[in-house]
Protein backbone atom coordinates (compact mmCIF):
# COMPACT_ATOMS: atom_id res chain seq x y z
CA UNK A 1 143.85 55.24 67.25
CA UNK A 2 140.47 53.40 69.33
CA UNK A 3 138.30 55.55 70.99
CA UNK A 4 138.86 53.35 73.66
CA UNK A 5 142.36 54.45 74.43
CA UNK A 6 143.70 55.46 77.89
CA UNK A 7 143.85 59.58 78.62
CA UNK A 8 147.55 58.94 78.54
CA UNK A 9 147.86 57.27 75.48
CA UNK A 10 145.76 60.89 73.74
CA UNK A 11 147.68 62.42 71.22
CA UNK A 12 145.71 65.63 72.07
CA UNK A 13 143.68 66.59 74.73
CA UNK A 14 139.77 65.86 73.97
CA UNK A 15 137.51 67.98 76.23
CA UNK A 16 133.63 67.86 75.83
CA UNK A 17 131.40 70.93 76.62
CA UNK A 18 127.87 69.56 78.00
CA UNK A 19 125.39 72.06 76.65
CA UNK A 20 121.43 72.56 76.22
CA UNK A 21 119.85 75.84 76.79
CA UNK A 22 120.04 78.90 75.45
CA UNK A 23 122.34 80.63 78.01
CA UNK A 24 124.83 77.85 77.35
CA UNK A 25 125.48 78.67 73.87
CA UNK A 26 126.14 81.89 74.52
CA UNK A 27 128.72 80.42 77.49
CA UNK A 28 130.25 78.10 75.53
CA UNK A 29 130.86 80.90 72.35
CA UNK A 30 134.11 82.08 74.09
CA UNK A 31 135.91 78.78 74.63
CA UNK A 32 135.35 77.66 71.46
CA UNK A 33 137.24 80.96 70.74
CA UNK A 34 139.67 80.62 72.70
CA UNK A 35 140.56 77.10 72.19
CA UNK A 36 140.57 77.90 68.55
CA UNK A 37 143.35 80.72 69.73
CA UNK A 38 145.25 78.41 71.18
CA UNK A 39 144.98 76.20 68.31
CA UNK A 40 146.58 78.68 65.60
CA UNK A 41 149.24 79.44 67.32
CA UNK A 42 152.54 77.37 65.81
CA UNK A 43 153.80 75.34 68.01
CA UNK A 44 150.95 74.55 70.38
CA UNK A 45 149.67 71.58 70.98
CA UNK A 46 145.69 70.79 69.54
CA UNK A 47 142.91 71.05 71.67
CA UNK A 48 139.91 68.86 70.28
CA UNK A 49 136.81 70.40 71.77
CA UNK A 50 133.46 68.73 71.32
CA UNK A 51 130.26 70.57 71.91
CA UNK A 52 127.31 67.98 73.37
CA UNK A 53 123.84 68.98 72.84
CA UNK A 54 121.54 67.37 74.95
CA UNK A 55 118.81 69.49 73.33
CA UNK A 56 117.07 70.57 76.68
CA UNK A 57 116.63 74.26 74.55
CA UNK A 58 113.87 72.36 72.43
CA UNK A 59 113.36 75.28 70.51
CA UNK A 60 115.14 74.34 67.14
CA UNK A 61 115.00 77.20 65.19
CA UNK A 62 116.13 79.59 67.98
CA UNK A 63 119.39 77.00 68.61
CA UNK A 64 120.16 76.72 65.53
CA UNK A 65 119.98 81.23 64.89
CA UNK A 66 122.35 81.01 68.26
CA UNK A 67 124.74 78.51 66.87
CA UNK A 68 125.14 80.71 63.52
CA UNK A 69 125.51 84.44 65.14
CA UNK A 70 128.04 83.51 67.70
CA UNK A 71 129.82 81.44 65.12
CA UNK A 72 129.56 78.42 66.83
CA UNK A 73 131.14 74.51 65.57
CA UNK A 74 127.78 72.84 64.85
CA UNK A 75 127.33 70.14 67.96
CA UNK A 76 129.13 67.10 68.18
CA UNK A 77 126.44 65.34 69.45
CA UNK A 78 123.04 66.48 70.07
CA UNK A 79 120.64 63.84 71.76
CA UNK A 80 117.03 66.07 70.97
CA UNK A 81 116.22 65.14 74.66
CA UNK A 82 113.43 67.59 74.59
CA UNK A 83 111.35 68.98 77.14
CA UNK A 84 109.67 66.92 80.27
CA UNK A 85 109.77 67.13 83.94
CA UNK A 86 112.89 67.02 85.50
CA UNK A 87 112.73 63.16 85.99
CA UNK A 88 112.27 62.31 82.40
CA UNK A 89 114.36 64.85 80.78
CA UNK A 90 117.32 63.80 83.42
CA UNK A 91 116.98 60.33 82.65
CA UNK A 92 116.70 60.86 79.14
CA UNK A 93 120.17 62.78 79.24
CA UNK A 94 122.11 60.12 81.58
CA UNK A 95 120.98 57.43 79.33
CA UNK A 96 122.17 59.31 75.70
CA UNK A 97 125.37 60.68 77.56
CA UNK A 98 126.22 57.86 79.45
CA UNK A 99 127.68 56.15 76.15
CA UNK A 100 129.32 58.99 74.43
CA UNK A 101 131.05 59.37 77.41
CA UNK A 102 132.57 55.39 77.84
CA UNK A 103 133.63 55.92 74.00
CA UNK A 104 135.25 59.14 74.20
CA UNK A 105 137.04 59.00 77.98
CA UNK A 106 137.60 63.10 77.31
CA UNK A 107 140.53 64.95 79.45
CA UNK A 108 137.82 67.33 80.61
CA UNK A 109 133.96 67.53 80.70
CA UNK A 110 133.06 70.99 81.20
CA UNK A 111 129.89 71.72 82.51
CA UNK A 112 128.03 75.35 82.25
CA UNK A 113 125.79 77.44 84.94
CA UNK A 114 122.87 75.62 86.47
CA UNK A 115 120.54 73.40 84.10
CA UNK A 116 119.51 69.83 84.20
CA UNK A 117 121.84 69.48 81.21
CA UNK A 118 124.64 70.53 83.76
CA UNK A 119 123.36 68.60 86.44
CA UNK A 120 123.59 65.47 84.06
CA UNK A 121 127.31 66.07 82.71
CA UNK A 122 128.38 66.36 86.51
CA UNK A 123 126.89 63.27 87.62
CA UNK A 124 128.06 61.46 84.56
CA UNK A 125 131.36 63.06 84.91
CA UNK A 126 131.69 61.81 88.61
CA UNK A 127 130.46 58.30 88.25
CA UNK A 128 132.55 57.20 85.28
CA UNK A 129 135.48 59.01 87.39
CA UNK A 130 136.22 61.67 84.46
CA UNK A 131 137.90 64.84 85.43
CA UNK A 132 134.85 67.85 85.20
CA UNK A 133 135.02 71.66 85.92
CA UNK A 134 132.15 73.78 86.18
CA UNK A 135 132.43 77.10 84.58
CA UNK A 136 129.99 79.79 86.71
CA UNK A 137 131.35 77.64 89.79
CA UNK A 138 130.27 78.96 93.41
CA UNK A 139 127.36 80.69 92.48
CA UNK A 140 124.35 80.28 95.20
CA UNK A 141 121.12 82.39 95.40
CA UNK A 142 120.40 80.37 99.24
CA UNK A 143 116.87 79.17 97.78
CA UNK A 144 117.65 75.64 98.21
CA UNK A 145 113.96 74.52 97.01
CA UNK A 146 115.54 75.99 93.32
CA UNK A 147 116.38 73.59 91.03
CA UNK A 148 119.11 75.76 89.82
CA UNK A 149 120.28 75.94 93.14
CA UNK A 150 120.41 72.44 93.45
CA UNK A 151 122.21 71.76 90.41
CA UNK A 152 124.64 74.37 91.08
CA UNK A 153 125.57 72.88 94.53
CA UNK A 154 126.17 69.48 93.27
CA UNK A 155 127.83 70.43 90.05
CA UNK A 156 130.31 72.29 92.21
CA UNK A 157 130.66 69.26 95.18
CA UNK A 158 131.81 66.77 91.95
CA UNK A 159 133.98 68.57 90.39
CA UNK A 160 137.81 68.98 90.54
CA UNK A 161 138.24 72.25 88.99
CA UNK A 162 135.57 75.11 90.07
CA UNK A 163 135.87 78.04 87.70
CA UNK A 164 134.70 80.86 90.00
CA UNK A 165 133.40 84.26 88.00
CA UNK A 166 133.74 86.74 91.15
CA UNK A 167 134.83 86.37 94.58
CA UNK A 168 132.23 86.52 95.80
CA UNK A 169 131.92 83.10 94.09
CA UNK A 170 135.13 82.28 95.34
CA UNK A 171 133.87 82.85 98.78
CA UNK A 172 131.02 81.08 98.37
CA UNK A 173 132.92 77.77 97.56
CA UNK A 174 135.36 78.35 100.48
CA UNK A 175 132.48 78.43 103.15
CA UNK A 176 131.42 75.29 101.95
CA UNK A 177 134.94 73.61 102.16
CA UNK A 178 135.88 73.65 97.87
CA UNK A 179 138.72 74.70 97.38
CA UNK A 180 140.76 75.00 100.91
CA UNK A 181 144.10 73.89 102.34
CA UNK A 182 141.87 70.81 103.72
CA UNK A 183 140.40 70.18 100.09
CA UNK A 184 142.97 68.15 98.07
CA UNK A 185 140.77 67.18 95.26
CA UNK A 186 139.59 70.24 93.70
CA UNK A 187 141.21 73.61 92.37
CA UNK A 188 138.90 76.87 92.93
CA UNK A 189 139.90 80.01 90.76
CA UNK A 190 138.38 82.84 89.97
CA UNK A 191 138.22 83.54 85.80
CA UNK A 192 135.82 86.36 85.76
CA UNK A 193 132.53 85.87 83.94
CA UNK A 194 132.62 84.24 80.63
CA UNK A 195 129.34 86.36 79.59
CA UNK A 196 131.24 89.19 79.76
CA UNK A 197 133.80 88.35 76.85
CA UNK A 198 130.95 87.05 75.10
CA UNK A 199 129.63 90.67 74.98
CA UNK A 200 132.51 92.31 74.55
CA UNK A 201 133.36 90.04 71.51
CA UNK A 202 130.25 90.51 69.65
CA UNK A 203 129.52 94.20 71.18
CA UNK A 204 130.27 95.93 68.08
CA UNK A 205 128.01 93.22 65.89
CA UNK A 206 125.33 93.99 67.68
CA UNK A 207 125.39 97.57 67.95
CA UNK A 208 125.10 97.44 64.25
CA UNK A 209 121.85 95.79 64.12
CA UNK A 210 120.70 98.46 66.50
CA UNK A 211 118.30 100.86 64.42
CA UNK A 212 116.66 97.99 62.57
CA UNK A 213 116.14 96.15 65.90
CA UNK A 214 113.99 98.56 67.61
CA UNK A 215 112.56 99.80 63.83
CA UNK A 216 111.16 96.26 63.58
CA UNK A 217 109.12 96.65 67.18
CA UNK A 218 108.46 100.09 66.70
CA UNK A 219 110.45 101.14 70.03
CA UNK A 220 112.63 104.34 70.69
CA UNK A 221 115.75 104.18 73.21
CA UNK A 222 114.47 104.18 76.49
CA UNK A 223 110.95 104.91 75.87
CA UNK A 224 110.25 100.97 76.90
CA UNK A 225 110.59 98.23 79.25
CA UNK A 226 111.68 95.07 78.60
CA UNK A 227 110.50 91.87 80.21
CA UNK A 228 111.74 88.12 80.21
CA UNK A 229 109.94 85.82 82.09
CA UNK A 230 110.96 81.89 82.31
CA UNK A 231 111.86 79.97 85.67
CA UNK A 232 110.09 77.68 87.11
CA UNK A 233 109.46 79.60 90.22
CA UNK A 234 107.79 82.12 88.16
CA UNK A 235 105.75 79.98 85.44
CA UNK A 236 104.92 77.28 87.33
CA UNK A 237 102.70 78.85 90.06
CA UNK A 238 100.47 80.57 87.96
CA UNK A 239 99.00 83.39 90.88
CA UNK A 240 102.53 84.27 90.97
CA UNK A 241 102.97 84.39 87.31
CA UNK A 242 99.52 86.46 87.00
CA UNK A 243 100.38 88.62 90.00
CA UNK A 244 103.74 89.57 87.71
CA UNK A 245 101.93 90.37 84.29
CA UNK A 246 99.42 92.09 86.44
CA UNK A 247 102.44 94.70 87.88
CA UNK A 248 104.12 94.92 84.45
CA UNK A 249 100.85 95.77 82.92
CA UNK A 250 100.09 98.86 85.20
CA UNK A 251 104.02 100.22 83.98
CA UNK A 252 103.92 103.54 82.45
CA UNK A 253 105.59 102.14 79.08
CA UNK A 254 104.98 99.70 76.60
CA UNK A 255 106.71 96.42 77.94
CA UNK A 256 108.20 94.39 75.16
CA UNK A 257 108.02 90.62 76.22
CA UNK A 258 110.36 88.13 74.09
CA UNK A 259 108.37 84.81 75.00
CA UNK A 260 110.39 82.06 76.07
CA UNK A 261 108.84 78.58 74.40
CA UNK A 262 107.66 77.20 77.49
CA UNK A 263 106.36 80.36 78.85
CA UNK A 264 104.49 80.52 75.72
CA UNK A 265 102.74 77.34 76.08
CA UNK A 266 101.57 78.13 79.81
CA UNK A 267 99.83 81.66 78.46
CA UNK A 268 98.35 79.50 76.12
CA UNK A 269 97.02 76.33 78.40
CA UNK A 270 96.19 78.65 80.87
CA UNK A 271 94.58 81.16 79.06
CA UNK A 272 96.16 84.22 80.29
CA UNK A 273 95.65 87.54 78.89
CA UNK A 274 98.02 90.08 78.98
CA UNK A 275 97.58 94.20 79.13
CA UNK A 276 97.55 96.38 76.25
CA UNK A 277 100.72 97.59 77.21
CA UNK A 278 102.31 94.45 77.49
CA UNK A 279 103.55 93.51 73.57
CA UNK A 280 104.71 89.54 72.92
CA UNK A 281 107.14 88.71 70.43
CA UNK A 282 108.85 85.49 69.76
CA UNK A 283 111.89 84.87 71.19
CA UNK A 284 114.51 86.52 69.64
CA UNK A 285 118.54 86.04 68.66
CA UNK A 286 121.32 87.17 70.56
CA UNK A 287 122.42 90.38 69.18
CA UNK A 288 118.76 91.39 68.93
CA UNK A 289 118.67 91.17 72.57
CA UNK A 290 121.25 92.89 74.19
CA UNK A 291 120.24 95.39 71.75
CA UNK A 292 117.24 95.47 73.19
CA UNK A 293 117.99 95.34 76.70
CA UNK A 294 120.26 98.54 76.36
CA UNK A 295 118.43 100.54 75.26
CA UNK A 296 115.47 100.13 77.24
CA UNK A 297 114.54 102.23 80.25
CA UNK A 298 115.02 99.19 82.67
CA UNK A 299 114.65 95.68 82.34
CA UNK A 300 112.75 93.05 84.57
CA UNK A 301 113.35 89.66 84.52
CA UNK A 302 114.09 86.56 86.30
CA UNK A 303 117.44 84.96 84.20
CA UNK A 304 120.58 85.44 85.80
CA UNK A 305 122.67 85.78 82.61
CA UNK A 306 120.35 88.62 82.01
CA UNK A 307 121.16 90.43 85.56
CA UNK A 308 124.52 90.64 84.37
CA UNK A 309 124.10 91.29 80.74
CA UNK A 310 121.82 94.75 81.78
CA UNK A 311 125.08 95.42 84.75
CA UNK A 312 127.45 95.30 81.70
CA UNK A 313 125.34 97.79 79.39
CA UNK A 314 125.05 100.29 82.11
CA UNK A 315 120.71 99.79 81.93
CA UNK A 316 118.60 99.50 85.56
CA UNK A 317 117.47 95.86 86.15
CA UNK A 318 114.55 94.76 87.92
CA UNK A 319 115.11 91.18 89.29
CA UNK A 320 111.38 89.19 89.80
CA UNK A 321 112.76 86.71 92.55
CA UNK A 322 113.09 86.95 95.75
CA UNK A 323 117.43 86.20 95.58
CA UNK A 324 119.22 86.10 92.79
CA UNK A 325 123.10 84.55 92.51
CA UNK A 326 124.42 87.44 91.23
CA UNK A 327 124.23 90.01 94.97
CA UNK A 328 127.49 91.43 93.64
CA UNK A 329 124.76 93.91 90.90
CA UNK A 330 122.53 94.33 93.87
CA UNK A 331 125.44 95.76 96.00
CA UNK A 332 126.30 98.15 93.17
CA UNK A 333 122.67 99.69 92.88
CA UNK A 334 122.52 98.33 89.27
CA UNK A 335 119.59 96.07 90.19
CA UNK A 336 116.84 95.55 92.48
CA UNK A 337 115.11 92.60 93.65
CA UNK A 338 111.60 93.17 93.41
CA UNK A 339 109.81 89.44 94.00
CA UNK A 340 106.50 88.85 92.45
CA UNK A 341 104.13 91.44 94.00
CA UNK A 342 102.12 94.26 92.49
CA UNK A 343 103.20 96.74 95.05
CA UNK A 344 107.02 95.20 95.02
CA UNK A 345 107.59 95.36 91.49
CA UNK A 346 105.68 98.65 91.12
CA UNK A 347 107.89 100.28 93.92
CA UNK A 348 111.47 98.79 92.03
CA UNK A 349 110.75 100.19 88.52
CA UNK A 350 109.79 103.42 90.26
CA UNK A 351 112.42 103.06 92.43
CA UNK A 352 115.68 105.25 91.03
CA UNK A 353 119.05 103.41 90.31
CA UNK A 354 121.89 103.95 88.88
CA UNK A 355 122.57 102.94 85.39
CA UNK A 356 126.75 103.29 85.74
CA UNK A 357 128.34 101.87 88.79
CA UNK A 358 131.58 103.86 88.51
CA UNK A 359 133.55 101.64 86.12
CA UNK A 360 133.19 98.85 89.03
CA UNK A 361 133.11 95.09 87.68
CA UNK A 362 133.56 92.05 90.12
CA UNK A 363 132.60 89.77 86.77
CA UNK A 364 136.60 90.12 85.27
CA UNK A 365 137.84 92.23 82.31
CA UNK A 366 136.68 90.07 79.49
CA UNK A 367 139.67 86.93 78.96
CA UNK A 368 137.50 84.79 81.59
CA UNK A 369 137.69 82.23 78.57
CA UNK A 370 141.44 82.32 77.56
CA UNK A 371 142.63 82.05 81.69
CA UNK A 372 139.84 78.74 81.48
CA UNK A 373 141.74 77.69 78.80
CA UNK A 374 145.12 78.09 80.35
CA UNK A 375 143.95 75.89 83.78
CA UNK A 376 142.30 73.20 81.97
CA UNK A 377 145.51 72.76 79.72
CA UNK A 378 147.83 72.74 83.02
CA UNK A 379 145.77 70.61 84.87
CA UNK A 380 145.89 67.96 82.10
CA UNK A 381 143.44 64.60 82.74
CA UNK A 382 142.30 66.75 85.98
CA UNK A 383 144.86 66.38 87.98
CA UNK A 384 144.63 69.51 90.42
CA UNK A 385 146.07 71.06 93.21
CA UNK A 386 144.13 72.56 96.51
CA UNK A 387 145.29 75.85 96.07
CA UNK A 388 142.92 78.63 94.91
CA UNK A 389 143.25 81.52 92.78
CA UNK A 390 146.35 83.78 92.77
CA UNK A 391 146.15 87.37 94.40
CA UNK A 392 147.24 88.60 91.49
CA UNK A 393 144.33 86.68 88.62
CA UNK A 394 142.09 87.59 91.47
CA UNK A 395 142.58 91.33 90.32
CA UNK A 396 142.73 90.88 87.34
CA UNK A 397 139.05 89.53 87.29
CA UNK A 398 138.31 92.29 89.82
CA UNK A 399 139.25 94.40 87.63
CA UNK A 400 136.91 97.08 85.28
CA UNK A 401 136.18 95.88 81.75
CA UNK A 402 133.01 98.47 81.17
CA UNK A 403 135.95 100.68 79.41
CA UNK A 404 136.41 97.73 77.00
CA UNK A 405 132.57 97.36 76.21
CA UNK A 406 131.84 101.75 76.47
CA UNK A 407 134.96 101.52 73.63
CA UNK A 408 132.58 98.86 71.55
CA UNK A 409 129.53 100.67 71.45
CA UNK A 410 127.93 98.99 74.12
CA UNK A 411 128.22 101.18 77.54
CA UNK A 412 125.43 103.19 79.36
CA UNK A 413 124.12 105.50 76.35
């Protein structure tokens, strides 16, 4: 059979995950699962599911420790773009993608969350007229000078099925005209969040790495902080990124500070130095970290994956931006926003909050991947309807799932 071959003339359906940072291997972990579900069961049909690397996470080894604890296929393709300002690592991307994409013609590209790597597989997706959903769909923080922002709106405006984690997501799309009676190109539905299975599948794994993990950095539950630091909006202006280390070294614990690469290399060029209490560590693997983030006293960061990942342990987050695309923890008490002022940041980790929101979860119950699975396969070559989600998936991704990880070792301690 040529590669070449018309989407009708497939003898299986060919979809190709667009992936590059960190957060999108953790993403991506549950659809391989679940396509490899769907796969073993006797008489369904086989889903072959490619994983593209552009290689915007430039950090090699942590990739490749990602790729090994979540059990991951090793990449397809992986194009080693590297890092670069948005301009070069973009065109970089379009040019490596751009032929992958003309030999394979896949069913589905499915694009992850809000990095340039996402940005690149929509665009490419759109121009070469190949049917693209966008998993996270509907997401929006209002900062439109964020270049996650921006990639999330345009992922969202090109693609024909927008895989919505909350409804508030769902709402989100709506507003902007996605999804409605009026829209007959795309398909809006709300999943859940595929983070969440992600934890609950590897929730017990972790939890068993637990007493080494904080034996290694000398830490005991909830006698720390713990600190991530690594968007743009942050790094980049470097009195705001001083003004941050500045609060976070006045805290009353030892901060433990897993440096991102590129964070990294502006302490270094800059020659920033960082309190006593403040301790940096190289970035570390999955498991490693949500152990770490449960079970310290709060955590203060600026990642969205890691706003929800703290919601779903039951542990106090401090948010160090002034919106975050995740309001649904805010409105629950589980997090603060705090910005990037010593008196702000200060006044949120003093500030108390709750570390169990009452079994409440907007995110799903943990099968956001499997229902993904299910609408790509009946929407076959893209072809969807204007309707959105069904009352009844909608709660069922309302619905709590902190039973499922409290039952894996993972809830509030």
């Amino acid at each position: 059979m040529q590669a070449m071959e018309s989407r009708g003339q497939k003898a299986r359906p060919v979809w190709v995950s667009v992936v590059g940072a960190r957060p999108q291997f953790v993403k991506v972990a549950p659809i391989c699962r679940a396509v490899e579900e769907h796969n073993s069961r006797r008489g369904n049909g086989h889903i072959e599911h490619q994983i593209l690397h552009t290689g915007q996470h430039y950090d090699r080894e942590v990739a490749e420790l990602l790729f090994e604890q979540l059990g991951l296929p090793q990449p397809r393709y992986n194009l080693g773009v590297g890092s670069g300002t948005h301009g070069t690592q973009l065109a970089r991307m379009l040019a490596r993608i751009e032929p992958i994409f003309k030999s394979q013609r896949p069913d589905w590209v499915i694009v992850y969350g809000d990095t340039n790597s996402t940005l690149a597989g929509a665009l490419l997706a759109a121009r070469l007229d190949l049917p693209l959903a966008h998993v996270e769909a509907g997401c929006r923080s209002g900062e439109m000078g964020q270049p996650e922002e921006q990639n999330r709106i345009v992922a969202d405006h090109l693609s024909r099925l927008l895989l919505a984690p909350s409804q508030h997501a769902v709402d989100n799309l709506h507003r902007e005209g996605l999804g409605t009676i009026a829209d007959t190109f795309r398909r809006v539905v709300n999943v859940g969040d595929v983070l969440m299975d992600a934890l609950v599948q590897n929730a017990e794994l972790a939890e068993s790495r637990a007493q080494s993990s904080l034996e290694e950095f000398g830490l005991e539950p909830r006698g720390y902080y713990l600190l991530t630091l690594h968007r743009a909006e942050n790094t980049d202006n470097i009195e705001r990124f001083s003004e941050i280390l500045k609060a976070v070294g006045t805290l009353d614990l030892p901060v433990l500070f897993p440096v991102h690469p590129r964070t990294q290399h502006i302490l270094v060029v800059e020659k920033i130095a960082l309190a006593e209490n403040i301790r940096p560590v190289a970035a570390v693997g999955y498991f490693d970290m949500l152990v770490l983030q449960k079970n310290a006293r709060k955590v203060l960061t600026d990642s969205g994956g890691i706003q929800k990942e703290a919601f779903y342990l039951g542990v106090p987050c401090v948010t160090l931006r002034e919106k975050t695309e995740w309001p649904e923890t805010v409105e629950l008490g589980a997090n603060c926003i705090a910005g990037a002022t010593m008196e702000s940041i200060r006044e949120a980790v003093a500030l108390p909050q709750r570390a169990d929101c009452g079994g409440t979860n907007p995110y799903g119950t943990g099968r956001a991947a499997a229902e993904i699975v299910r609408e790509l396969l009946s929407r076959h070559g893209g072809k969807c309807a204007s309707k959105s989600t069904t009352p009844e998936r909608e709660a069922q991704a309302a619905a709590s799932s902190r039973t499922q990880s409290q039952a894996a070792g993972l809830g509030p301690a």
